[in-house]
C-alpha atoms as a PDB file:
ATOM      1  CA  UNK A   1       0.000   0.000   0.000  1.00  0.00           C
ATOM      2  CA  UNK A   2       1.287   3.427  -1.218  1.00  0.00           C
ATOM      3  CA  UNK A   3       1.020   5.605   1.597  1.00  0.00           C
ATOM      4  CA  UNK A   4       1.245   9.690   1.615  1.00  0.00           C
ATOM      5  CA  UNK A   5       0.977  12.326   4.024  1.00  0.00           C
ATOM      6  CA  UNK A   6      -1.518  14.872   2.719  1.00  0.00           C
ATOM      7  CA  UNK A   7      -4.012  17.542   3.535  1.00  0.00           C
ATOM      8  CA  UNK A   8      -7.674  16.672   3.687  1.00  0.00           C
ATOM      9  CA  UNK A   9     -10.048  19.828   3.206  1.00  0.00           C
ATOM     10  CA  UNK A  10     -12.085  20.918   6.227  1.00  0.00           C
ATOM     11  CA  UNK A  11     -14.465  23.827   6.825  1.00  0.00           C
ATOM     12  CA  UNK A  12     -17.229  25.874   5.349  1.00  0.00           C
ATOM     13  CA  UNK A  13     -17.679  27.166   2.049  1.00  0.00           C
ATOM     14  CA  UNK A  14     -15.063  29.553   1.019  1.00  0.00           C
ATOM     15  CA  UNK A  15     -13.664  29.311   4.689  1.00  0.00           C
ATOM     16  CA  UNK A  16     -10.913  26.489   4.153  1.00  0.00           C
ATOM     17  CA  UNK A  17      -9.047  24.350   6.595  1.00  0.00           C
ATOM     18  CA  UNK A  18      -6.304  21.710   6.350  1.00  0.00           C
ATOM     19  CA  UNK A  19      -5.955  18.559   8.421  1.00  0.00           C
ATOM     20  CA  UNK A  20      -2.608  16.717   7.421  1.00  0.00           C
ATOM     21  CA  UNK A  21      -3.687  13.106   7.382  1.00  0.00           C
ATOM     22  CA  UNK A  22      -1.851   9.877   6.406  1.00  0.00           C
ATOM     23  CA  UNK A  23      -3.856   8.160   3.981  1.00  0.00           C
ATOM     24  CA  UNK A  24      -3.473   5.354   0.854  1.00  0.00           C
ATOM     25  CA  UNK A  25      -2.541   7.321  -2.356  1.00  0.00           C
ATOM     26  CA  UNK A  26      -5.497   5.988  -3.601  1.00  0.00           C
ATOM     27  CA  UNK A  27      -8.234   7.459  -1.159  1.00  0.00           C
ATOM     28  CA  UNK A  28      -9.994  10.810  -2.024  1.00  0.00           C
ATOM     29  CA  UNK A  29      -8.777  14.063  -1.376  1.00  0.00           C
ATOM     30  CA  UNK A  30     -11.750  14.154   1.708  1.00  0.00           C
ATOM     31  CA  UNK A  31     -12.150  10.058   1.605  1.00  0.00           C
ATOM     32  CA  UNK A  32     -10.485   7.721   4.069  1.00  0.00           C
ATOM     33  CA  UNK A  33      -7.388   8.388   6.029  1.00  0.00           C
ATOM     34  CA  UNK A  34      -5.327   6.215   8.718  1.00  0.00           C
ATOM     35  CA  UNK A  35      -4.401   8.998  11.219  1.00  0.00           C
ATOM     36  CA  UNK A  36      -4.513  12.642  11.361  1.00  0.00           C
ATOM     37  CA  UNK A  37      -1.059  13.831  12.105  1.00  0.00           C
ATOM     38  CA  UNK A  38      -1.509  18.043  12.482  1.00  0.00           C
ATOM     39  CA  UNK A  39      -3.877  20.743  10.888  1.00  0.00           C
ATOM     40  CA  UNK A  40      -3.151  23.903   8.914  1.00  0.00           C
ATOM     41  CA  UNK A  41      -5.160  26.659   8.604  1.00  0.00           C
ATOM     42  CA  UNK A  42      -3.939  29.357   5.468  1.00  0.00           C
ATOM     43  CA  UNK A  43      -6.665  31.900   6.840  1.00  0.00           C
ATOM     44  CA  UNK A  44      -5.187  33.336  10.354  1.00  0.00           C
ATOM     45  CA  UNK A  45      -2.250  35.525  10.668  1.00  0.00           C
ATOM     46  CA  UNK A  46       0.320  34.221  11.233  1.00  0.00           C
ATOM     47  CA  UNK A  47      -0.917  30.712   9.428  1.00  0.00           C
ATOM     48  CA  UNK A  48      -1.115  28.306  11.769  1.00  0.00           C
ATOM     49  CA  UNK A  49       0.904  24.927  11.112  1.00  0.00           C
ATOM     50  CA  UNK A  50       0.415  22.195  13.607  1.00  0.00           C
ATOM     51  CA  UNK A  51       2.162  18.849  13.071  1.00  0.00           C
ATOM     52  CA  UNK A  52       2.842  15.511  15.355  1.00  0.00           C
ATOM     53  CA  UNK A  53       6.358  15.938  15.149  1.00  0.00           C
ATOM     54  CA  UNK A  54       6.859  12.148  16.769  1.00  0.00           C
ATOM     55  CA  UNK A  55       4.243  10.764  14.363  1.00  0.00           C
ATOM     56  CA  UNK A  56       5.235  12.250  11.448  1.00  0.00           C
ATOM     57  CA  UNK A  57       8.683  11.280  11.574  1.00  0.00           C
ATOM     58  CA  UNK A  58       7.582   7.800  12.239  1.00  0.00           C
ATOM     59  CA  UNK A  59       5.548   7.477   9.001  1.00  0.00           C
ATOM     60  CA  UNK A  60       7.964   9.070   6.939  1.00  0.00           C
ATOM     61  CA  UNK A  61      10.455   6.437   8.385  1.00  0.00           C
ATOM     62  CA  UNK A  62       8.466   3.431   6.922  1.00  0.00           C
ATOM     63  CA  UNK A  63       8.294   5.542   3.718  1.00  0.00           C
ATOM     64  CA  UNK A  64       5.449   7.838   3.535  1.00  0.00           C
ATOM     65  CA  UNK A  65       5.512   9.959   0.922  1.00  0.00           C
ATOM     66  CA  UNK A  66       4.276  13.707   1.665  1.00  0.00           C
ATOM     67  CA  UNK A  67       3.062  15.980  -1.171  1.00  0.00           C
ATOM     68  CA  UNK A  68       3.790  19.261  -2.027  1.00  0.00           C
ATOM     69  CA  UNK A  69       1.956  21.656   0.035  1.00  0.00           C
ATOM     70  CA  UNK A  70       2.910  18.938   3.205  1.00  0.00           C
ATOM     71  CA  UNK A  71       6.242  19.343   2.122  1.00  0.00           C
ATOM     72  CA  UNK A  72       6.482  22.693   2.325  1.00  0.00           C
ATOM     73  CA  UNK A  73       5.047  22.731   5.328  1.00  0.00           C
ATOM     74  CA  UNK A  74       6.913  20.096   6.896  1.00  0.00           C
ATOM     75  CA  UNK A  75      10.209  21.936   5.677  1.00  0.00           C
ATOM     76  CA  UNK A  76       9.040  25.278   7.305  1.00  0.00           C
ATOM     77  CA  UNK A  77       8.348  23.219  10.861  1.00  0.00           C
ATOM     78  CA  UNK A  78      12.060  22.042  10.391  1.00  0.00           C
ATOM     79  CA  UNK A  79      10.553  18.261  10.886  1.00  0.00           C
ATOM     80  CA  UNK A  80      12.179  17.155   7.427  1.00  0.00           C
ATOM     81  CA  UNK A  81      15.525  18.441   8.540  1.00  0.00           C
ATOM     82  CA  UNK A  82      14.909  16.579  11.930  1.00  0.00           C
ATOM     83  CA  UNK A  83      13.830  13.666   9.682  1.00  0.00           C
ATOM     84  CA  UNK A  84      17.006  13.604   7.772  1.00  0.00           C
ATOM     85  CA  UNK A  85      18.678  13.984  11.147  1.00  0.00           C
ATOM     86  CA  UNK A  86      17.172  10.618  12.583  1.00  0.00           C
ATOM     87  CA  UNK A  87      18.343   8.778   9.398  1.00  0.00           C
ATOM     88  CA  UNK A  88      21.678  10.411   9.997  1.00  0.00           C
ATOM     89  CA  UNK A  89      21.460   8.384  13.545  1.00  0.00           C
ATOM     90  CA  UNK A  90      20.339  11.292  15.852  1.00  0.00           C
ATOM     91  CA  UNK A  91      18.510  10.157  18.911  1.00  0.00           C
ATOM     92  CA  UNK A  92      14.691  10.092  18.312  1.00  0.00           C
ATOM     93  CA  UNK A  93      13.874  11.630  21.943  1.00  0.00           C
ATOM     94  CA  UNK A  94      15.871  14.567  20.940  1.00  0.00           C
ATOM     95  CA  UNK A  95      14.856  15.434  17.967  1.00  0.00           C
ATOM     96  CA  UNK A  96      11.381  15.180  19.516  1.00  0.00           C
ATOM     97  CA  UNK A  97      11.914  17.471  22.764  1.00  0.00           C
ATOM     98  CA  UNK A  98      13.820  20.080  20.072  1.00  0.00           C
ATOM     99  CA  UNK A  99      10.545  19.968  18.122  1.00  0.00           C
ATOM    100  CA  UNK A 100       8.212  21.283  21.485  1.00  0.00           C
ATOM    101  CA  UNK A 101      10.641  23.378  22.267  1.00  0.00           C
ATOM    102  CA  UNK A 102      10.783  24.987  18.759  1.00  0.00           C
ATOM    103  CA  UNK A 103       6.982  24.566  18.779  1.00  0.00           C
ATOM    104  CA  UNK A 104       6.531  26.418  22.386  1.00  0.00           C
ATOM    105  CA  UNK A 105       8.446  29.153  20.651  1.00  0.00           C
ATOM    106  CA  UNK A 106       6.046  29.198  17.659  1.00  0.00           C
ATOM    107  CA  UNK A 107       3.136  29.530  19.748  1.00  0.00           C
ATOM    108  CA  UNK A 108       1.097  32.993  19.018  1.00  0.00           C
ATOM    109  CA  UNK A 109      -2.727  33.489  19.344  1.00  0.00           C
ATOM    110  CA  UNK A 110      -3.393  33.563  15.705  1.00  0.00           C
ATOM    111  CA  UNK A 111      -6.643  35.742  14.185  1.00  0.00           C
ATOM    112  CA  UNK A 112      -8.334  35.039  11.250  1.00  0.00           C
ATOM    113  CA  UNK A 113      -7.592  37.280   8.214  1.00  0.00           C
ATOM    114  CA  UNK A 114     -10.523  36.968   6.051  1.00  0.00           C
ATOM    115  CA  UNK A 115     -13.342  37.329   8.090  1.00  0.00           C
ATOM    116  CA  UNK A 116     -17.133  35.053   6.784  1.00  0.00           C
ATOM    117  CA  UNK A 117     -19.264  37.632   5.396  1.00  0.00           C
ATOM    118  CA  UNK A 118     -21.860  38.528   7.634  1.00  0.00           C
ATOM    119  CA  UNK A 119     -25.294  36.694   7.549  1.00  0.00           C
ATOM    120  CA  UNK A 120     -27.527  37.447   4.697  1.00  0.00           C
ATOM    121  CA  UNK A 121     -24.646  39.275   3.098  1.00  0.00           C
ATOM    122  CA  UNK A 122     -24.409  38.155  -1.108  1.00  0.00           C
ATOM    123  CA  UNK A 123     -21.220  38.954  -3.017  1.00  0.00           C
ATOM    124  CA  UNK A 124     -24.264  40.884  -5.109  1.00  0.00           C
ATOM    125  CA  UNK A 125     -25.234  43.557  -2.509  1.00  0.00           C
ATOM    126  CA  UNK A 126     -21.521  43.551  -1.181  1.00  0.00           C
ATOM    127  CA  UNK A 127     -20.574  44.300  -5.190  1.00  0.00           C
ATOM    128  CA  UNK A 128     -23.129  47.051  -5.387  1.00  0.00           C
ATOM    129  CA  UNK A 129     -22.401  48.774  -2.156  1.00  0.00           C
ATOM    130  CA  UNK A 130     -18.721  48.710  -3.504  1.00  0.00           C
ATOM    131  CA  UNK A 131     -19.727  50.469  -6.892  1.00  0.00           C
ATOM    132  CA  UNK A 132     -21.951  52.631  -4.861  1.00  0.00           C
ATOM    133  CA  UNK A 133     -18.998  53.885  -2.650  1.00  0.00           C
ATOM    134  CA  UNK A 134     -16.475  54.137  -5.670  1.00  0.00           C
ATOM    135  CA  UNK A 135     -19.328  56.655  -7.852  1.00  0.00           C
ATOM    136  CA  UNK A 136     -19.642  58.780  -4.998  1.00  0.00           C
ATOM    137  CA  UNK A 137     -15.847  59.680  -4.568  1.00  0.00           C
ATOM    138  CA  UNK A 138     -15.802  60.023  -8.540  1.00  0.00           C
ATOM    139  CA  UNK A 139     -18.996  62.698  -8.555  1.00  0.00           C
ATOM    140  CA  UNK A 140     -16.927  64.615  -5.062  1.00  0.00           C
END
């Protein structure tokens, strides 16, 4: 079984959300999974990128394959350098207490960029009150 470390789409409609899951290469994007390693969320500021250090240097040790976006995610967390570390013959438990202690650094009380729109809002009346706004400071 082809395994891969990938995100799997979360959230409301135009409001995504990331969990990193480790699923067959097979599965759907959204389908099956075996374990849900971290989450990502592209919408707060800073982006927050949470990751199971331990377990995701375990399943890339029996050879799961992460794809791009996990990638670069994983190289921004430092876990692939940690990852080619523990091949190098680094001791696991210190790789691990390096990641929480890089993680404890990370930590900030992220807010969310792009807020929803507000109930009953429609891109249509949001549109018009924008077209509205932008005549009157052309007629001033």
């Amino acid at each position: 079984m082809a395994v891969r470390i990938r995100l799997r789409r979360v959230g409301l409609k135009k409001q995504p959300s990331y969990r990193i899951v480790v699923a067959d290469s097979r599965s759907p994007r959204d389908g099956r999974f075996i374990e849900i390693i971290g989450h990502y969320n592209p919408r707060t500021e800073p982006i927050t990128e949470v990751v199971k250090e331990e377990r995701a240097l375990y399943w890339l040790s029996v050879g799961a394959q992460p794809s791009e976006p996990v990638m670069r995610i994983l190289k921004r967390l430092g876990t692939l350098d940690r990852y080619q570390r523990l091949r190098q013959g680094e001791d696991l438990e210190k790789l691990i207490a390096e990641a929480e202690e890089a993680a404890a650094q990370r930590t900030v009380n992220p807010k969310t960029s792009h807020p929803a729109p507000a109930a009953g809002e429609s891109k249509q009346k949001a549109r018009e009150a924008a077209t509205a706004e932008a005549e009157a400071e052309a007629a001033e």
